[in-house]
C-alpha atoms as a PDB file:
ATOM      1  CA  UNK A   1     -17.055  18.993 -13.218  1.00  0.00           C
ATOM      2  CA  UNK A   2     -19.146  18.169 -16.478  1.00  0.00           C
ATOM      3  CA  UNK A   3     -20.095  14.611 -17.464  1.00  0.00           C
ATOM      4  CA  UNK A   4     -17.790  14.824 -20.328  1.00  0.00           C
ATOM      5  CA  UNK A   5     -14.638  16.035 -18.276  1.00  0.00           C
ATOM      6  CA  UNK A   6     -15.461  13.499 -15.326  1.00  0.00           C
ATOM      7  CA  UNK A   7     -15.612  10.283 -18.390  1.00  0.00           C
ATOM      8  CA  UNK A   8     -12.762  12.020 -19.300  1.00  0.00           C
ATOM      9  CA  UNK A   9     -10.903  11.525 -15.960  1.00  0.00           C
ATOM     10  CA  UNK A  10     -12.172   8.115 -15.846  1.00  0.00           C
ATOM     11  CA  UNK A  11     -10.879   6.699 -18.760  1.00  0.00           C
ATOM     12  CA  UNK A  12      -7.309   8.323 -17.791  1.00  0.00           C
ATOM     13  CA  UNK A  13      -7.535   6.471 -13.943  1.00  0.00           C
ATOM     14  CA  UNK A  14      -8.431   3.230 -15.914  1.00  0.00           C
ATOM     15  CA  UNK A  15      -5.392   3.722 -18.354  1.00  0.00           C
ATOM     16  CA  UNK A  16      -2.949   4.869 -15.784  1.00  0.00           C
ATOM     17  CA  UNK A  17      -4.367   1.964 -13.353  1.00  0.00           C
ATOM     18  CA  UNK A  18      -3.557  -0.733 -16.330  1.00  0.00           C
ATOM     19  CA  UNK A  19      -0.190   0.912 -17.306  1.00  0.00           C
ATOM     20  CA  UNK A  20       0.858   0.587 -13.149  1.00  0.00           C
ATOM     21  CA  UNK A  21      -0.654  -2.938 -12.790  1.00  0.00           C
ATOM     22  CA  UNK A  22       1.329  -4.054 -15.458  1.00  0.00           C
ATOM     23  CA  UNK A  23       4.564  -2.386 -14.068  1.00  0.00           C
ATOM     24  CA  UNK A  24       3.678  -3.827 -10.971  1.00  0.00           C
ATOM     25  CA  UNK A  25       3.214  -7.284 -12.969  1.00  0.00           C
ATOM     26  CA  UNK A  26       6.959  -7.366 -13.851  1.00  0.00           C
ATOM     27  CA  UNK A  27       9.016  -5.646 -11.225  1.00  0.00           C
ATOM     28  CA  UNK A  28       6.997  -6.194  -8.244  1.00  0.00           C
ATOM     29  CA  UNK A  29       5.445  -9.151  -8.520  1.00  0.00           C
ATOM     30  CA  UNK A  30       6.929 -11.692  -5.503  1.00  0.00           C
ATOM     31  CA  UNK A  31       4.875 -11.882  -2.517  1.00  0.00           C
ATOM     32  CA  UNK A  32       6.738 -11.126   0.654  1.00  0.00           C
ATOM     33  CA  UNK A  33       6.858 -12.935   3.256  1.00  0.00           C
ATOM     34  CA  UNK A  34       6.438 -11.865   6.987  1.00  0.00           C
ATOM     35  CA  UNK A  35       5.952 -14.782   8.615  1.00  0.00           C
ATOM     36  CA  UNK A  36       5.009 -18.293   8.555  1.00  0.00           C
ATOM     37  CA  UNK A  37       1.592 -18.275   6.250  1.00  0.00           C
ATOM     38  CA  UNK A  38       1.416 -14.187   6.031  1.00  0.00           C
ATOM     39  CA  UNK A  39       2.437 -12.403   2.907  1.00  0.00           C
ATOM     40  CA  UNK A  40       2.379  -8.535   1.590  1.00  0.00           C
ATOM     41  CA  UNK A  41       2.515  -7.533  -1.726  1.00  0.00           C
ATOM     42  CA  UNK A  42       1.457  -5.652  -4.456  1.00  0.00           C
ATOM     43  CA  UNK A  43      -0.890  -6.154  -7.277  1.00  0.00           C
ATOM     44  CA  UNK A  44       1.531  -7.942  -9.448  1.00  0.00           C
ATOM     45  CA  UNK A  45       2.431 -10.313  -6.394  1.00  0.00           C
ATOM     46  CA  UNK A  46      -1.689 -10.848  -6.698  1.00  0.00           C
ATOM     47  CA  UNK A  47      -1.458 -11.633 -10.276  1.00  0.00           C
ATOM     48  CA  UNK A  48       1.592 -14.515 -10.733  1.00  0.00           C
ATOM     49  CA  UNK A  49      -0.408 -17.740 -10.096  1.00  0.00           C
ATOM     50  CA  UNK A  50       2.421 -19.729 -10.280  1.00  0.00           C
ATOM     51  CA  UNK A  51       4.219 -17.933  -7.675  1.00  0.00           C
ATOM     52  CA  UNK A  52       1.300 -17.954  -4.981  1.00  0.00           C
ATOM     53  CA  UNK A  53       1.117 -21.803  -5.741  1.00  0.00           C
ATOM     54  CA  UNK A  54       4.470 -22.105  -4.816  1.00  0.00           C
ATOM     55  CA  UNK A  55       4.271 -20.386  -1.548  1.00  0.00           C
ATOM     56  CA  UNK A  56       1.425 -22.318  -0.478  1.00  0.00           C
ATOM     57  CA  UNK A  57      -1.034 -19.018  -0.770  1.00  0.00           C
ATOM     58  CA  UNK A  58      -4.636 -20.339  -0.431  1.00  0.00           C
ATOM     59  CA  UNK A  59      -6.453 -16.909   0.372  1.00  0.00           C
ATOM     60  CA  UNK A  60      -6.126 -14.090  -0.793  1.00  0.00           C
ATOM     61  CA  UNK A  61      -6.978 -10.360   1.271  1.00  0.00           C
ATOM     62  CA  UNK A  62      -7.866  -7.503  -1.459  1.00  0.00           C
ATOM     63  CA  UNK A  63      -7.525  -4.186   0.617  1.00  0.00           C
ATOM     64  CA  UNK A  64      -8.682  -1.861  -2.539  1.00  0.00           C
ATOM     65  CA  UNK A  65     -10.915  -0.286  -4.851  1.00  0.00           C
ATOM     66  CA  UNK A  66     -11.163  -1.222  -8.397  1.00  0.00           C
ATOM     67  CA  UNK A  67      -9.036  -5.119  -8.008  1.00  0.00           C
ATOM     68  CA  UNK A  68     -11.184  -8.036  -8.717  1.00  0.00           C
ATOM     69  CA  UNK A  69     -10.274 -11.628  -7.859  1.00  0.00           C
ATOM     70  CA  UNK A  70      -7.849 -12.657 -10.912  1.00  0.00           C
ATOM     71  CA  UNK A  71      -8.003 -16.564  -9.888  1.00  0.00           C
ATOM     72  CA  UNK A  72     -11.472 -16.987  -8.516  1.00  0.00           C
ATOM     73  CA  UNK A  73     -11.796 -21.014  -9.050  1.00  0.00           C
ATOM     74  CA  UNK A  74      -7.927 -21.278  -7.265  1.00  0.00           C
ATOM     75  CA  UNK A  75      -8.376 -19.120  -4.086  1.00  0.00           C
ATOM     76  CA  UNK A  76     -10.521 -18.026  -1.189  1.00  0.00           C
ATOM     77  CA  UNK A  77     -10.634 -14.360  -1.778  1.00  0.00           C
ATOM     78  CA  UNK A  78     -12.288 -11.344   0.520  1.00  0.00           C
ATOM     79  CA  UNK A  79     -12.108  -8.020  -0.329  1.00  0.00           C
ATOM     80  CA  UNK A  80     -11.771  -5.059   1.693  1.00  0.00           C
ATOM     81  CA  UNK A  81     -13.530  -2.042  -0.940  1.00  0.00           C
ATOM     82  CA  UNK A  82     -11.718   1.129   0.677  1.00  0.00           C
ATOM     83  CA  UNK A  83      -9.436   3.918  -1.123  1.00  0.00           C
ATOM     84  CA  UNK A  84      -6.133   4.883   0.286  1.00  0.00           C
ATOM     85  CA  UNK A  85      -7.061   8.194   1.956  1.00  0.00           C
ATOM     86  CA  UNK A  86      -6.090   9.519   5.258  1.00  0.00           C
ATOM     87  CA  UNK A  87      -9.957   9.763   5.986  1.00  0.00           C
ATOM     88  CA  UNK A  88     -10.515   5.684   5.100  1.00  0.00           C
ATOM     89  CA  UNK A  89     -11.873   4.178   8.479  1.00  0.00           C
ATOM     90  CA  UNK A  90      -9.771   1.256   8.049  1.00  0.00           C
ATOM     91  CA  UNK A  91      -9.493   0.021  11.690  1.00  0.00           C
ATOM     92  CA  UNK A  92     -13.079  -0.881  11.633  1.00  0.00           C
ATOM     93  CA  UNK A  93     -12.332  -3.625   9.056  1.00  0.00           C
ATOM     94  CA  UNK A  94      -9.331  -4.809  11.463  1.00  0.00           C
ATOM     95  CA  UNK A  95     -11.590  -7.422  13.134  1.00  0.00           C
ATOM     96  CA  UNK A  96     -12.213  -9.469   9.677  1.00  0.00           C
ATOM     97  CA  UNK A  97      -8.953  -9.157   8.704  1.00  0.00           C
ATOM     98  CA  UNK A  98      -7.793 -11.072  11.285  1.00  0.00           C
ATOM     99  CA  UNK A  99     -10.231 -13.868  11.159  1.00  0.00           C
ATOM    100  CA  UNK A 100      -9.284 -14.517   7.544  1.00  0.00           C
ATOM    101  CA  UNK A 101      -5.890 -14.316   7.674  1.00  0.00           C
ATOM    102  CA  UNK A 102      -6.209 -16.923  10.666  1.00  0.00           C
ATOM    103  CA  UNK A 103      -8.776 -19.126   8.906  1.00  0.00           C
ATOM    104  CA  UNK A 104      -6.121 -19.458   6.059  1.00  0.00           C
ATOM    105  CA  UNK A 105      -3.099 -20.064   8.751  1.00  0.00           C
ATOM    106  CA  UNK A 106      -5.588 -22.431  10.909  1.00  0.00           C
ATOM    107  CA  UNK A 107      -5.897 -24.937   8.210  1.00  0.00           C
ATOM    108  CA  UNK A 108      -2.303 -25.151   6.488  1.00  0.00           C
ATOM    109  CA  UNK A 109      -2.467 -22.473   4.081  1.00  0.00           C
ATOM    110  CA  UNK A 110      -1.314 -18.969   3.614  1.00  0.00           C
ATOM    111  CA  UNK A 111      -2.571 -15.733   2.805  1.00  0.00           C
ATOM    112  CA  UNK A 112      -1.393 -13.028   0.587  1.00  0.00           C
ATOM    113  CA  UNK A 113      -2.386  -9.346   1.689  1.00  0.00           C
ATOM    114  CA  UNK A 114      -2.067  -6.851  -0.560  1.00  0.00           C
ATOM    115  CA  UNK A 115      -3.399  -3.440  -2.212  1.00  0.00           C
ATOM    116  CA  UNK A 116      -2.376  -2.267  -5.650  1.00  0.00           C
ATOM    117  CA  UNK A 117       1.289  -0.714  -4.626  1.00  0.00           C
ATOM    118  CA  UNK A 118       1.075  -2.625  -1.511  1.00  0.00           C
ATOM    119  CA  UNK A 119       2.829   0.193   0.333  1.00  0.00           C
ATOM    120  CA  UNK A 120      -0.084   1.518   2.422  1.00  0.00           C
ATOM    121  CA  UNK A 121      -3.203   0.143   2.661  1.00  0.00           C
ATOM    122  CA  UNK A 122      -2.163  -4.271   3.130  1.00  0.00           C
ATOM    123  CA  UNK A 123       0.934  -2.690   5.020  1.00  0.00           C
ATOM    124  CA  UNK A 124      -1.441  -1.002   7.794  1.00  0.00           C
ATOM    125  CA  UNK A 125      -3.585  -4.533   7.564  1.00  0.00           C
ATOM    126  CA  UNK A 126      -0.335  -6.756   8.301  1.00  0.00           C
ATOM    127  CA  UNK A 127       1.139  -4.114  10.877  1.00  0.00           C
ATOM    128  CA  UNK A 128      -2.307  -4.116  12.854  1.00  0.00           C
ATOM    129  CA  UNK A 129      -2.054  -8.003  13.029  1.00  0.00           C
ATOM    130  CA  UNK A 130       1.132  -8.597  13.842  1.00  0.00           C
ATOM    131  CA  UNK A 131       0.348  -6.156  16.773  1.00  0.00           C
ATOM    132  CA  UNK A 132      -2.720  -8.108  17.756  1.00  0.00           C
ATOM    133  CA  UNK A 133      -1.060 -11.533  17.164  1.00  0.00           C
ATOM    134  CA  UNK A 134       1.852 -11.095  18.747  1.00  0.00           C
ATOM    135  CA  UNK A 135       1.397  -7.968  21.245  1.00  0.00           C
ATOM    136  CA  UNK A 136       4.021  -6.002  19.124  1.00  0.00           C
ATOM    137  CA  UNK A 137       4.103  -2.419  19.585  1.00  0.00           C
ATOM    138  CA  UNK A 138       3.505  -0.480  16.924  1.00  0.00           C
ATOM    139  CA  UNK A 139       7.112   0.721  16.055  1.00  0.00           C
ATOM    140  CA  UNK A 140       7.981  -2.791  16.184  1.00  0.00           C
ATOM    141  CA  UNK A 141       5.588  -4.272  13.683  1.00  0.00           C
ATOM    142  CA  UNK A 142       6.425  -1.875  11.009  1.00  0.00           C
ATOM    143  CA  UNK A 143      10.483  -2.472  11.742  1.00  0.00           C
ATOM    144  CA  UNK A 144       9.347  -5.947  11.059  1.00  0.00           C
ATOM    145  CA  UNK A 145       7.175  -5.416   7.824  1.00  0.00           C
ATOM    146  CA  UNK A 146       9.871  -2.587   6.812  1.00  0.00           C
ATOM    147  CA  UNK A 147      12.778  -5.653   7.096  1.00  0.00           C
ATOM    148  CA  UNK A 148      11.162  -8.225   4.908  1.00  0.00           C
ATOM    149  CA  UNK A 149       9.443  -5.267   1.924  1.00  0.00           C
ATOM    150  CA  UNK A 150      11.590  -1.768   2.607  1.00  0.00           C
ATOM    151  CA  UNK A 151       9.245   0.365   0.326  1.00  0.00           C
ATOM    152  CA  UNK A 152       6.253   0.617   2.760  1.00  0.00           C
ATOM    153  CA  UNK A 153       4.621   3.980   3.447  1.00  0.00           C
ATOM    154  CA  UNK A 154       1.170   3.899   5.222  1.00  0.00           C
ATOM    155  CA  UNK A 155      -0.785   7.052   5.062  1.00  0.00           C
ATOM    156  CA  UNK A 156      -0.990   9.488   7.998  1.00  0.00           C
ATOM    157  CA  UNK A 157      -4.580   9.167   8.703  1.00  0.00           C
ATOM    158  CA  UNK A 158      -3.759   5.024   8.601  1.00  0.00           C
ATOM    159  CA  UNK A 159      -0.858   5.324  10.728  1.00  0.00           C
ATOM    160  CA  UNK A 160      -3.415   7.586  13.394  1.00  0.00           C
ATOM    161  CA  UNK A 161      -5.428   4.578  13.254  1.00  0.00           C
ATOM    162  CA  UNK A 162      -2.468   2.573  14.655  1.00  0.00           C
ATOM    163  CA  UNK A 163      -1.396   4.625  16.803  1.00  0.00           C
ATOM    164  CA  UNK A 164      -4.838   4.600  18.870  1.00  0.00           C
ATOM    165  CA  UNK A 165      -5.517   1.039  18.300  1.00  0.00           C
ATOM    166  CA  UNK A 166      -1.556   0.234  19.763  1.00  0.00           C
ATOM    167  CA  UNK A 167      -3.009   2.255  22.754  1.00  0.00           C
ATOM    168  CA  UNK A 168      -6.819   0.001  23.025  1.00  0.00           C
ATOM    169  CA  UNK A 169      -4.304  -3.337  22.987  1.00  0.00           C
ATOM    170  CA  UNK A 170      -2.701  -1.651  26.170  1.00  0.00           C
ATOM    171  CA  UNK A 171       0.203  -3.619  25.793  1.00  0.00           C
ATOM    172  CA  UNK A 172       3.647  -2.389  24.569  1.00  0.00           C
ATOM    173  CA  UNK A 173       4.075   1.314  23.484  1.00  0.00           C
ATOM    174  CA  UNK A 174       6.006   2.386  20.622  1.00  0.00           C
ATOM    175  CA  UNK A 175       8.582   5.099  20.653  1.00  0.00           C
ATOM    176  CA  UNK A 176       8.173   8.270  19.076  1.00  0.00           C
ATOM    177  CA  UNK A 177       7.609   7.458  15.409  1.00  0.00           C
ATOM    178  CA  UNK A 178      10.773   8.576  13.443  1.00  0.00           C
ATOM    179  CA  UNK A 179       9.986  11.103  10.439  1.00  0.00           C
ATOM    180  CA  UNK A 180      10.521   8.292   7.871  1.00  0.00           C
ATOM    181  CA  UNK A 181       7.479   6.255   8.932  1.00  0.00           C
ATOM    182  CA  UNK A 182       5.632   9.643   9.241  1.00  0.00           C
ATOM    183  CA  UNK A 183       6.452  10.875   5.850  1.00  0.00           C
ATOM    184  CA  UNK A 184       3.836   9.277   3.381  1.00  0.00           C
ATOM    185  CA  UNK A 185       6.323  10.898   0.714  1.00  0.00           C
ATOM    186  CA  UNK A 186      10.211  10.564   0.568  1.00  0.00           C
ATOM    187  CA  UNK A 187      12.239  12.310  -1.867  1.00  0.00           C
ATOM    188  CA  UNK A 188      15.764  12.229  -3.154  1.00  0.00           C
ATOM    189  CA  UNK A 189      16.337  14.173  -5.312  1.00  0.00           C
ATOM    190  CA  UNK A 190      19.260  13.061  -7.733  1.00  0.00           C
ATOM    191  CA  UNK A 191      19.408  15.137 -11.088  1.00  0.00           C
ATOM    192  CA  UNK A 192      19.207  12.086 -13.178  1.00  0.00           C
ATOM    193  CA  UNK A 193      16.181  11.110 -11.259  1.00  0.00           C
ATOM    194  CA  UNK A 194      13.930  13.775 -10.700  1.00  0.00           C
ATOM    195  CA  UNK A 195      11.496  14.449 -13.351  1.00  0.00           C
ATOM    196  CA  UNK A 196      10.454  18.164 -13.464  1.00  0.00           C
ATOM    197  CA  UNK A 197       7.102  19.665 -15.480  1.00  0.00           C
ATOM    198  CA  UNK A 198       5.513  23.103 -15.469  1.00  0.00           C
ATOM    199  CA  UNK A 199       2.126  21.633 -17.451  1.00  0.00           C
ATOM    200  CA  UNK A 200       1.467  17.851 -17.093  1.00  0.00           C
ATOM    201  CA  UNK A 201       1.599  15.286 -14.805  1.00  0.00           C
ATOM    202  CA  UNK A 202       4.463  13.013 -14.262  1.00  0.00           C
ATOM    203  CA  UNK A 203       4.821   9.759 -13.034  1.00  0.00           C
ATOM    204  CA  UNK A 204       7.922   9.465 -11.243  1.00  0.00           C
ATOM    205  CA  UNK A 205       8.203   5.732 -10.725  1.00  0.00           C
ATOM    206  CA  UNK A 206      11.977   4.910  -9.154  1.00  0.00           C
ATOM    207  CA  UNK A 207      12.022   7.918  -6.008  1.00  0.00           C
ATOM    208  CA  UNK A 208       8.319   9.227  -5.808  1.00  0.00           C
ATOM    209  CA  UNK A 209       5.403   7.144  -3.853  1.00  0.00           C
ATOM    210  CA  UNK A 210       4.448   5.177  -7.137  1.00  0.00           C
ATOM    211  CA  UNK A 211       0.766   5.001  -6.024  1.00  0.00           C
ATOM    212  CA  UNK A 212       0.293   8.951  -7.321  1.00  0.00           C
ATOM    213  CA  UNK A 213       0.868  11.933  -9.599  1.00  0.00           C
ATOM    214  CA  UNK A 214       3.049  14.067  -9.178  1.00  0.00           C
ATOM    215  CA  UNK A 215       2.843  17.420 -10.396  1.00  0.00           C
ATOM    216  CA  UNK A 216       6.011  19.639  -9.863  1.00  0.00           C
ATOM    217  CA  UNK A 217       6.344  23.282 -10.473  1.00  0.00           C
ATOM    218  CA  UNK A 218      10.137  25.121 -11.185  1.00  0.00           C
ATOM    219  CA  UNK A 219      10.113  27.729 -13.505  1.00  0.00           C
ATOM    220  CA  UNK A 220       7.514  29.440 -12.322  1.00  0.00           C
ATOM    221  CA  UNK A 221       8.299  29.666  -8.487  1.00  0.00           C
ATOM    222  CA  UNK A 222      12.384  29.949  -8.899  1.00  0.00           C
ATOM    223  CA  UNK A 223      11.377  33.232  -7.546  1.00  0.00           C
ATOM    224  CA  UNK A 224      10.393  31.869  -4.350  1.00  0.00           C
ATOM    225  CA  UNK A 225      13.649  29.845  -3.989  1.00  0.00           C
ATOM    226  CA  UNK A 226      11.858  26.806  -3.089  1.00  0.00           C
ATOM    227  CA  UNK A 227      11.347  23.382  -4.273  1.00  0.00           C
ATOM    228  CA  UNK A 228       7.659  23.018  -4.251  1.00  0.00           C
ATOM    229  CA  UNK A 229       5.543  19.666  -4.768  1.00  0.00           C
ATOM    230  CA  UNK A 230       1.782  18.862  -5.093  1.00  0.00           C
ATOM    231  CA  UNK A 231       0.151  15.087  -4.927  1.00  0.00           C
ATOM    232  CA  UNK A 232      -2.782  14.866  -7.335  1.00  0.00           C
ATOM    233  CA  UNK A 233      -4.501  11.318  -6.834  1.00  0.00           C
END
């Protein structure tokens, strides 16, 4: 890839990052609570001061790339710089997690963990403490985090990581995993839903995982009789 192409690509991330922060900003923005003190969210849940006030939120975990503190001088922040990829070693980060969400919980505060759709990585960070705290299994914890925010969707290579580390707290095992916690990508497909493109990306924000692209192709494979999909991040 040239220098030109890659600035290129750049500056369309950074405009598609803004445009999905800010629709995270209005329709997404209410932290979730788990628990007493723990909270999972989203950018936007990251970004409405007045809300985190109200919930008593006094740190705040950043489990992403590219998100700087928005409120510096109001909360204790720490930052976790990985990408959501099933190849992110995010287990080794576990262990620091934990001590700052209990630091915040120790001394009368909460904490607000989140990501930027906070549907992967936060939701892996909550569902490995909760199974630390509390000796959950793993198919427990994310029934748990699934009942309070129902549009979670950690990554296969994260959800690996929790399998093994369910198996190095040797407590509780999980039952077999059902398909929708395995399926990083679920898909209705509802004619007045589904958005369909031969030549450009779409972003399919109501029924595709809104953290991606999506690039569908129809008229070209209706030979194949298949509906075929492709994730571009």
């Amino acid at each position: 890839m040239s220098q030109m192409d890659e600035l290129q690509r750049s500056r369309i991330l950074a405009c598609v990052q803004a445009f999905c922060a800010a629709r995270y900003a209005r329709e997404d923005n209410v932290p979730c609570q788990i628990e007493e003190g723990l909270f999972l969210g989203s950018v936007g849940a990251a970004l409405n001061k007045s809300a985190l006030k109200d919930l008593n939120i006094t740190h705040i975990l950043t489990v992403a790339k590219s998100l700087d503190a928005a409120f510096p001088n109001d909360f204790v922040y720490k930052k976790i710089d990985v990408f959501d990829t099933p190849g992110t070693e995010l287990v080794k980060y576990f262990a620091e997690c934990f001590s700052f969400i209990d630091e915040a919980r120790s001394a009368g505060g909460g904490v607000l963990v989140h990501c930027f759709a906070g549907m992967s990585r936060s939701v892996t960070v909550v569902v490995a403490y909760l199974m630390k705290k509390h000796r959950m299994s793993l198919s427990d914890a994310l029934s748990l985090v699934r009942s309070k925010r129902p549009h979670i969707a950690p990554n296969h290579g994260f959800l690996t990581q929790l399998a093994n580390f369910e198996k190095s707290l040797g407590g509780k095992k999980s039952k077999t995993l059902t398909a929708g916690y395995l399926s990083r990508i679920r898909v209705l497909f509802h004619m007045n839903k589904l958005l369909v493109c031969t030549t450009i990306f779409v972003f399919c924000y109501q029924k595709f995982d809104t953290r991606s692209f999506y690039l569908l192709f129809s008229e070209s494979l209706k030979s194949k009789k298949k509906k075929h999909m492709g994730l571009v991040r």
